[in-house]
N, C-alpha and C. Protein backbone atom coordinates (compact mmCIF):
# COMPACT_ATOMS: atom_id res chain seq x y z
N UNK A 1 -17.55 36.49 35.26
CA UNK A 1 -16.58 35.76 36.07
C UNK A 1 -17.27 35.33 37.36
N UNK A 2 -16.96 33.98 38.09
CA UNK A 2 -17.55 33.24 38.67
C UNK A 2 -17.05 33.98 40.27
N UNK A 3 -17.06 34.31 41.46
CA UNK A 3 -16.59 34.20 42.51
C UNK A 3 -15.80 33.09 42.96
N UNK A 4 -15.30 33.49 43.96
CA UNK A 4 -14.62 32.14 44.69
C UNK A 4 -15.89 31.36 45.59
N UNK A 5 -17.03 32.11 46.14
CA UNK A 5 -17.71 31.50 46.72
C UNK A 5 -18.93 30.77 45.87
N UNK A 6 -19.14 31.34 44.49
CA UNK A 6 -19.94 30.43 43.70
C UNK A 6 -19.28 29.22 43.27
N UNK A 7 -17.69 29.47 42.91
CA UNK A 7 -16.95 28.14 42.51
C UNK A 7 -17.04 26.77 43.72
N UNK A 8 -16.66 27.45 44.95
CA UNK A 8 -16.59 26.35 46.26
C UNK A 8 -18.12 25.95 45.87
N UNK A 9 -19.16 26.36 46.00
CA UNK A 9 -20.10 25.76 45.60
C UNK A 9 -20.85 24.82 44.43
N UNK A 10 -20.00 25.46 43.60
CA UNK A 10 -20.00 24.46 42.71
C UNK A 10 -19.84 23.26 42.63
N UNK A 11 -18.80 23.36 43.25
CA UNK A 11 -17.58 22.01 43.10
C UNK A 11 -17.94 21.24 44.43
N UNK A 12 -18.72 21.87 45.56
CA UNK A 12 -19.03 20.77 46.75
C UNK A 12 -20.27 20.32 45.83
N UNK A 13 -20.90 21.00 45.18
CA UNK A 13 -22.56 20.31 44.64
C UNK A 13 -21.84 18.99 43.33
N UNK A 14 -20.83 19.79 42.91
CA UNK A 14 -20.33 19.08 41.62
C UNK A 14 -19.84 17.65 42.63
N UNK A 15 -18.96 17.65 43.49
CA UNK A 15 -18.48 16.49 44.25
C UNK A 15 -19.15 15.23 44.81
N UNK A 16 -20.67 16.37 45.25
CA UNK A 16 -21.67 15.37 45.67
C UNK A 16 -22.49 14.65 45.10
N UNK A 17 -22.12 14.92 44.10
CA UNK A 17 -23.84 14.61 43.04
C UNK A 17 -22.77 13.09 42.26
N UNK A 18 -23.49 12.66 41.33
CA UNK A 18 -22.65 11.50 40.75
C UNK A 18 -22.39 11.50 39.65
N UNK A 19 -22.32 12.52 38.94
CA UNK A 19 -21.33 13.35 37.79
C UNK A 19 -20.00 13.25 37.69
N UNK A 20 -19.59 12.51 36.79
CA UNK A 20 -18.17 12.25 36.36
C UNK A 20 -17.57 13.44 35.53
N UNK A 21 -18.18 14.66 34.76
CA UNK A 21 -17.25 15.49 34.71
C UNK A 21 -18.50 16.60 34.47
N UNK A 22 -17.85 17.81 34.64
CA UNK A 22 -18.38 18.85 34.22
C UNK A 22 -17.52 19.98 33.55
N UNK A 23 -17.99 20.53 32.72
CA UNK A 23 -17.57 21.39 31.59
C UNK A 23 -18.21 23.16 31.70
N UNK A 24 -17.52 23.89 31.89
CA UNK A 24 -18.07 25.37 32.07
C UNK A 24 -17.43 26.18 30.70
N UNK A 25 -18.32 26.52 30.52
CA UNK A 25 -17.60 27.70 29.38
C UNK A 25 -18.33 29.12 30.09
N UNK A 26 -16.76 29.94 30.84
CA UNK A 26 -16.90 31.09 31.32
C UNK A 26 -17.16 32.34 30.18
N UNK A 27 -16.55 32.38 29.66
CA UNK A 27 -16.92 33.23 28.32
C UNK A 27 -16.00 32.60 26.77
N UNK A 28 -16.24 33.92 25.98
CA UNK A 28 -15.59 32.60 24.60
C UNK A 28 -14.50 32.44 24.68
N UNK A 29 -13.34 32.81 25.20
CA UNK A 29 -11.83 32.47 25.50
C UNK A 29 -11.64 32.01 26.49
N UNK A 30 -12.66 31.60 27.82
CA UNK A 30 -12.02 30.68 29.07
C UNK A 30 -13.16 29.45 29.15
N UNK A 31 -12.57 28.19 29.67
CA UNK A 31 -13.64 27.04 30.22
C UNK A 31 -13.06 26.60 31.49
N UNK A 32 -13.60 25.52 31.94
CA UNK A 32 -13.67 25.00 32.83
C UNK A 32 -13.53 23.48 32.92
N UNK A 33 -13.04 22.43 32.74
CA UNK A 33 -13.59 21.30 33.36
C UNK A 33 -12.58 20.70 33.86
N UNK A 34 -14.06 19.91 34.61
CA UNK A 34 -13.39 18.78 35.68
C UNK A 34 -13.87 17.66 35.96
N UNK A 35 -12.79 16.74 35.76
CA UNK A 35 -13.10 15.52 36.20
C UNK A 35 -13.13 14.16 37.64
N UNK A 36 -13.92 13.38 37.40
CA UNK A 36 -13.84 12.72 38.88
C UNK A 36 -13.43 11.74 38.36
N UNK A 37 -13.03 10.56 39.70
CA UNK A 37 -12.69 9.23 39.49
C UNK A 37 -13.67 8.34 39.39
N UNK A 38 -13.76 7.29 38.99
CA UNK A 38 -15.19 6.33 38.74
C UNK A 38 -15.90 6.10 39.79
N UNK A 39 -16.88 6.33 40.10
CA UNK A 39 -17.57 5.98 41.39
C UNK A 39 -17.74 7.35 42.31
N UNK A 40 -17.16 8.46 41.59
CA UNK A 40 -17.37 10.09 42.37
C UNK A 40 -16.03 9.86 43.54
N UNK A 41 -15.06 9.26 43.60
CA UNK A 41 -14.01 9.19 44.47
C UNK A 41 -13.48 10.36 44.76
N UNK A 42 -13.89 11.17 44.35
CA UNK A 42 -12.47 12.56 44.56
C UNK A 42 -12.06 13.30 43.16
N UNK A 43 -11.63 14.23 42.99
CA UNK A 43 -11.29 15.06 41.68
C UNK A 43 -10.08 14.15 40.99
N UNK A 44 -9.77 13.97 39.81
CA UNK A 44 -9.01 13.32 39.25
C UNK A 44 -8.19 14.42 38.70
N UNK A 45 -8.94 15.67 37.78
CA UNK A 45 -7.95 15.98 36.68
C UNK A 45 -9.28 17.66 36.87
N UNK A 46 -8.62 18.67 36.70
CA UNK A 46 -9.00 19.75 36.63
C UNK A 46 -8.09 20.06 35.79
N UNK A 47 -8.99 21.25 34.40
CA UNK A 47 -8.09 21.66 33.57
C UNK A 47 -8.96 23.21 33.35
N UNK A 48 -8.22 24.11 32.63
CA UNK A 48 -9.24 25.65 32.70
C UNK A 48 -7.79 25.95 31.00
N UNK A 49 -8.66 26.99 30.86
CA UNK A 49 -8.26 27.67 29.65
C UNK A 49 -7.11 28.44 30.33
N UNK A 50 -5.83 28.95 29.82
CA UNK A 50 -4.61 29.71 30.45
C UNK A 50 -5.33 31.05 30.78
N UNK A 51 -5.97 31.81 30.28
CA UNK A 51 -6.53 33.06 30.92
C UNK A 51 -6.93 32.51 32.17
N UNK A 52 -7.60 31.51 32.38
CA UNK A 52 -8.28 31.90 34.10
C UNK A 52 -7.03 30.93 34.91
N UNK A 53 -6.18 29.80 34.57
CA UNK A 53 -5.43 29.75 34.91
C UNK A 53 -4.46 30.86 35.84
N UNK A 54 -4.15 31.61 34.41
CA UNK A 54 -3.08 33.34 35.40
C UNK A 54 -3.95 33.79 36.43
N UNK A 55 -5.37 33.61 35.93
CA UNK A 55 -5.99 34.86 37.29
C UNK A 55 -5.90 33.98 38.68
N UNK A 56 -6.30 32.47 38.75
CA UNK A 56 -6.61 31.47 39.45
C UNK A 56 -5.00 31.23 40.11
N UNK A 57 -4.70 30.90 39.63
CA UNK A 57 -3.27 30.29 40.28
C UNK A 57 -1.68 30.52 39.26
N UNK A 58 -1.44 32.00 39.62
CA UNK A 58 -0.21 31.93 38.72
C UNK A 58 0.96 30.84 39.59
N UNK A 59 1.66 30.21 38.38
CA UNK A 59 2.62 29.06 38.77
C UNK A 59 3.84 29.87 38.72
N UNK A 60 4.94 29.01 39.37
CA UNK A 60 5.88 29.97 39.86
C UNK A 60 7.20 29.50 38.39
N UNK A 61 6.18 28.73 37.57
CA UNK A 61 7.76 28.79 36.30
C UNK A 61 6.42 28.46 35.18
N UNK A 62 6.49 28.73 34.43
CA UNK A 62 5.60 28.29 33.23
C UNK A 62 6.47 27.43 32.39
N UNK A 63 7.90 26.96 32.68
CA UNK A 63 8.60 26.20 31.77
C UNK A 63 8.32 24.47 32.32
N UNK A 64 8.07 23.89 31.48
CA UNK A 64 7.25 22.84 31.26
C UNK A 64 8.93 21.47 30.72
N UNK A 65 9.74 20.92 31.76
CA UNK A 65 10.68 19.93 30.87
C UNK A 65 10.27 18.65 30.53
N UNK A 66 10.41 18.87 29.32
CA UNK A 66 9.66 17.05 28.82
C UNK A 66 10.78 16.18 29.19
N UNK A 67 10.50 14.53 29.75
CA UNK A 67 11.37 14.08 30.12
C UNK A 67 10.86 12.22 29.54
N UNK A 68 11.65 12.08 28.08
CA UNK A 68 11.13 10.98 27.94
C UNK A 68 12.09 9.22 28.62
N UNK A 69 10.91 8.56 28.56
CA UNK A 69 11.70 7.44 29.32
C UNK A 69 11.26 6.01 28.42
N UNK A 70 12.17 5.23 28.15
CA UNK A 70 11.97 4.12 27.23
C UNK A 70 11.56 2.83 28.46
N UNK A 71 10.06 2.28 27.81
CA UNK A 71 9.95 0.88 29.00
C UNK A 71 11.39 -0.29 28.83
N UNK A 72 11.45 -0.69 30.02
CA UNK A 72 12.43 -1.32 30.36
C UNK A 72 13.99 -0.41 30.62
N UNK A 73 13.74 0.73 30.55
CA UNK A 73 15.03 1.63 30.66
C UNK A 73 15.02 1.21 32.44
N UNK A 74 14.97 2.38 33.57
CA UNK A 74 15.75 1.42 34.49
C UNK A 74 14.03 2.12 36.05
N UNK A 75 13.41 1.69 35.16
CA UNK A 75 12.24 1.14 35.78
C UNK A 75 11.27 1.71 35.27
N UNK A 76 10.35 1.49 35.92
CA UNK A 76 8.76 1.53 35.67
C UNK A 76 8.20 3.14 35.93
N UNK A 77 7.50 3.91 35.32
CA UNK A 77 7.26 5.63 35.37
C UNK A 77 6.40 4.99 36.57
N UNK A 78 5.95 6.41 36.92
CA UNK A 78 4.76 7.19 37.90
C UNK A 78 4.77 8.24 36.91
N UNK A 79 3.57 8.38 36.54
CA UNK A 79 3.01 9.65 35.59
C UNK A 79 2.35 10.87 36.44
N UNK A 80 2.51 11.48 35.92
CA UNK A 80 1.24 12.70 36.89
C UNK A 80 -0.16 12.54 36.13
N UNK A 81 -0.68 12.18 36.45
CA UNK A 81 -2.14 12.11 36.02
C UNK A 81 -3.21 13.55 35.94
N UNK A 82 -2.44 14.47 36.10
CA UNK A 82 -2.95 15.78 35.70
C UNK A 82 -1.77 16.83 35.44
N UNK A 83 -2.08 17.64 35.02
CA UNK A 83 -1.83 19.16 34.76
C UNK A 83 -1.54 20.16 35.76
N UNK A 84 -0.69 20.47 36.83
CA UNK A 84 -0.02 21.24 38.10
C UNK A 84 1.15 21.01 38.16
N UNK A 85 0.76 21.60 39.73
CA UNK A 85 2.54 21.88 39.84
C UNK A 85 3.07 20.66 40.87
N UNK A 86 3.96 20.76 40.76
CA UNK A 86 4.61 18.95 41.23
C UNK A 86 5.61 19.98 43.04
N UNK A 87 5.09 18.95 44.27
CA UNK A 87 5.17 19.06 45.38
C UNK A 87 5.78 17.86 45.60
N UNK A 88 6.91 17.67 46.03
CA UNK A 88 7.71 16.53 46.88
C UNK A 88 7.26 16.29 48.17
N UNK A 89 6.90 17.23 48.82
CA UNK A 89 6.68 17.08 50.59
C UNK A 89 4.87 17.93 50.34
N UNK A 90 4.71 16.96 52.07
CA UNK A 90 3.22 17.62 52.06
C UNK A 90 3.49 19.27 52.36
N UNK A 91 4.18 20.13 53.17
CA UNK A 91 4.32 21.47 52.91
C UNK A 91 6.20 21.64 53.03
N UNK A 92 6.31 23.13 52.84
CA UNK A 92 7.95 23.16 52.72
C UNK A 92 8.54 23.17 53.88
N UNK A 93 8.32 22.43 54.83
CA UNK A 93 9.36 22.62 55.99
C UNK A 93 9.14 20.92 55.95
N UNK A 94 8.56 20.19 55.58
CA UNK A 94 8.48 18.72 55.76
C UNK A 94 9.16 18.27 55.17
N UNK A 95 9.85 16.65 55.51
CA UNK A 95 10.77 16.31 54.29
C UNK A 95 10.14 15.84 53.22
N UNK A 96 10.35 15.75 52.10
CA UNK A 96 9.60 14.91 50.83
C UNK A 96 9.30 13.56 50.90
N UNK A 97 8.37 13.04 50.78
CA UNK A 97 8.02 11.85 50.56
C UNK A 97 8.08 10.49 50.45
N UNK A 98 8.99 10.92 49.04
CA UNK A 98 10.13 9.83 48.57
C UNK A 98 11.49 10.34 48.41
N UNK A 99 12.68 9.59 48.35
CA UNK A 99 13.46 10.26 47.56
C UNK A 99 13.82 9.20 46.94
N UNK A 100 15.42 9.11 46.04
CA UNK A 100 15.78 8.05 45.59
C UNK A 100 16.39 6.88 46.61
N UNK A 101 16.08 5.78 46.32
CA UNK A 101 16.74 4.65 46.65
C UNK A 101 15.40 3.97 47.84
N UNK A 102 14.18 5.37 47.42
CA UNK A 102 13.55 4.62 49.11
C UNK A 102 12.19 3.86 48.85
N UNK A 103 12.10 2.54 49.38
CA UNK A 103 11.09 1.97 49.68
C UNK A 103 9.41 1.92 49.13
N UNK A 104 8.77 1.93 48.28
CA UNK A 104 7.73 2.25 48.52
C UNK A 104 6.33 1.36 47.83
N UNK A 105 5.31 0.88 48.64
CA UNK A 105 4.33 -0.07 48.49
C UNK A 105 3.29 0.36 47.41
N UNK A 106 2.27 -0.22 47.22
CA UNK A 106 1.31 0.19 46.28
C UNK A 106 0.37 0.60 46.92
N UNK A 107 -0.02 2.00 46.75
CA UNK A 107 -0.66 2.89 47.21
C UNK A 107 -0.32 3.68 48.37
N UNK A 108 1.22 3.87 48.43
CA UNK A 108 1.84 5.06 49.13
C UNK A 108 1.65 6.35 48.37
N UNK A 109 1.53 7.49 49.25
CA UNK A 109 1.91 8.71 48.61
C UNK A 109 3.27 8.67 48.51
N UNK A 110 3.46 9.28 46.86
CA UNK A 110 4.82 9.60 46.69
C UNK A 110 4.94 11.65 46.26
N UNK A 111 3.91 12.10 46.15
CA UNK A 111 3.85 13.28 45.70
C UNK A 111 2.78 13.77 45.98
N UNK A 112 2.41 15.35 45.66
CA UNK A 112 1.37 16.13 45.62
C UNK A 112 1.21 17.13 44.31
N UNK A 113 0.17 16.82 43.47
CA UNK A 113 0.41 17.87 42.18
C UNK A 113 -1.38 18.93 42.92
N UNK A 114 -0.73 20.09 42.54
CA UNK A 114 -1.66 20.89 42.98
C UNK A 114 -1.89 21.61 42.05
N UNK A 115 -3.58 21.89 41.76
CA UNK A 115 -4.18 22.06 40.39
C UNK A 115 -5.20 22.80 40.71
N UNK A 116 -5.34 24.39 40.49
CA UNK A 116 -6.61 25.18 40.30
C UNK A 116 -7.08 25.22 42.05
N UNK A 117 -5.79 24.97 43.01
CA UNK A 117 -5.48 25.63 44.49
C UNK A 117 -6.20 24.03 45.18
N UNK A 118 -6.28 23.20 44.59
CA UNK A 118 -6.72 21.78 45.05
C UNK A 118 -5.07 20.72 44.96
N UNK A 119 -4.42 20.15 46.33
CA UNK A 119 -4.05 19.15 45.95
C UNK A 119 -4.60 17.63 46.35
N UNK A 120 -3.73 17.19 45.51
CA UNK A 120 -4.38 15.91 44.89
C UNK A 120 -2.82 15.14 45.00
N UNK A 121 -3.15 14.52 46.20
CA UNK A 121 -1.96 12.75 46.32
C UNK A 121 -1.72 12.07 45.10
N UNK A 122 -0.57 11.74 44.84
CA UNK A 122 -0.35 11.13 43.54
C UNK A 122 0.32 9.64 44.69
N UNK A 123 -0.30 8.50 44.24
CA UNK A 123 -0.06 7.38 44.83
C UNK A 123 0.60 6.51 44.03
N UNK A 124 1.61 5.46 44.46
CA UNK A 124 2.46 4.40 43.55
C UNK A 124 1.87 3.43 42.97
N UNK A 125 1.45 2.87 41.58
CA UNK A 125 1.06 2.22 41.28
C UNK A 125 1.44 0.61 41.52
N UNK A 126 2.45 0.60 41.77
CA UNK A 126 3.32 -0.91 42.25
C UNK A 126 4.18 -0.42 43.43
N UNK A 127 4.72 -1.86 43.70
CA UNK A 127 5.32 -1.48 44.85
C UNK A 127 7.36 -1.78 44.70
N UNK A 128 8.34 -0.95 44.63
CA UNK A 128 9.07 -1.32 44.41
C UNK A 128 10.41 0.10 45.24
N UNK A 129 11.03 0.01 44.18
CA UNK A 129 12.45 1.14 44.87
C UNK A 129 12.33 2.29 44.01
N UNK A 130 12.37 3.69 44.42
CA UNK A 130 12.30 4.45 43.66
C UNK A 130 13.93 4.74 42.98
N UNK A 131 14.14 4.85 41.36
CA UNK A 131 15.22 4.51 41.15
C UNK A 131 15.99 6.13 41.10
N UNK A 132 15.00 7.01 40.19
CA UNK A 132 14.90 8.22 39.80
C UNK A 132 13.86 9.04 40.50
N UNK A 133 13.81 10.37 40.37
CA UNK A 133 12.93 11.86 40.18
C UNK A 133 13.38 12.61 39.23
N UNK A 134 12.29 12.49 38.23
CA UNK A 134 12.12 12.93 36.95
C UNK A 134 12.17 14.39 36.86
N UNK A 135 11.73 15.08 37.81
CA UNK A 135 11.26 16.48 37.95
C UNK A 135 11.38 17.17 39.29
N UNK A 136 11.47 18.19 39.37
CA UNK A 136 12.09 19.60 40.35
C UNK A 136 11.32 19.92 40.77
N UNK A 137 11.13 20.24 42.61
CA UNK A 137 10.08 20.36 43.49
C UNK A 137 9.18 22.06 42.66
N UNK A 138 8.03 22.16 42.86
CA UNK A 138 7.62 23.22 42.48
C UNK A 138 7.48 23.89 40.78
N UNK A 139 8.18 22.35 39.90
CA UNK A 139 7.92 22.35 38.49
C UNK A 139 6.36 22.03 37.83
N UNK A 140 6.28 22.79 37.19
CA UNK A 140 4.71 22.33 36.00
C UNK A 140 4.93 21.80 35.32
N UNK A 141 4.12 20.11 35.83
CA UNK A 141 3.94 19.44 35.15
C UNK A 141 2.82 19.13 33.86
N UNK A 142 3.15 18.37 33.07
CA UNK A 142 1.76 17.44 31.94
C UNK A 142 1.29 16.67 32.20
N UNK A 143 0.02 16.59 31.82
CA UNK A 143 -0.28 14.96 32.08
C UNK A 143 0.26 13.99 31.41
N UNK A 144 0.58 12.64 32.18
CA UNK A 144 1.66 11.57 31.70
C UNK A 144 2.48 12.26 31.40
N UNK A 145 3.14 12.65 32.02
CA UNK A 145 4.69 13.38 32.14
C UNK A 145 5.07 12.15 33.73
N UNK A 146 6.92 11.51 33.24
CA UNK A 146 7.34 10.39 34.51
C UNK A 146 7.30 11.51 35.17
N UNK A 147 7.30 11.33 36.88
CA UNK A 147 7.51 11.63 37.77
C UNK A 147 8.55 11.11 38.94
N UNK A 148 8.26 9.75 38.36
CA UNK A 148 9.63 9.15 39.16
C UNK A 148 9.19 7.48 38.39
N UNK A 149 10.90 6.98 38.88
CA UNK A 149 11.02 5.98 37.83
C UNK A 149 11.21 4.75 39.27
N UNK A 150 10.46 3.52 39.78
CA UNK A 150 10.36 2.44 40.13
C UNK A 150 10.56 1.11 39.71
N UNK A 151 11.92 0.85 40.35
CA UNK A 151 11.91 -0.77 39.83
C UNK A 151 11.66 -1.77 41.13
């Protein structure tokens, strides 16, 4: 098992270098990987085997609600583009972000999914009204799971 101070190291060497993903296999029942955005932008998607998951970051519900949405139903998704837990506000005394009915441009933060003790801004792909929130502050999410619905 890796430390916390070999992992931070890892992942600043992994960040800096121009490696789009890396893959660890901790032993034969846990791994590791992680991915960047094109061009080394920042972490995209961290995923680990559920054993180091529990040790790393137990989540506060392991229930997972699938929530499907038909295109043209009454707007456009925001997906989570990874695997965590879904944050409305930057911490809990702040207000959330978005809510319904409010405003928002392309490339606002509308959320925070936090993954393996890293969060990661989830930004609006278009710019429109948020119609819906798909999901409950502090829920575990999927990847491409809506998050909120924009028309």
């Amino acid at each position: 098992m890796y430390s916390v101070q070999e992992i931070k190291e890892l992942l600043e060497s992994f960040n800096s270098s121009k490696a789009t993903a890396l893959d660890i296999q901790i032993d034969e029942n846990q791994f590791l990987s992680i991915r960047q955005k094109s061009g080394g932008q920042g972490l995209v998607q961290v995923q680990a085997s559920p054993a180091v998951v529990e040790v790393q970051t137990p989540a506060p519900s392991t229930e997972v609600q699938s929530v499907s949405v038909e295109k043209g139903g009454d707007g456009t998704p925001i997906e989570a583009p990874m695997v965590g837990v879904f944050y409305a506000a930057p911490s809990p005394d702040s207000e959330p972000y978005v809510s319904v009915g409010s405003t928002v441009k392309k490339g606002d933060v509308v959320c925070i999914i936090e993954a393996m003790k890293l969060m990661n801004e989830v930004t609006a792909e278009k710019s429109g009204v948020v119609t819906e929130i798909c999901v409950e502050n502090g829920q575990v999410v999927e990847y491409g799971q809506p998050l909120f619905l924009i028309k």
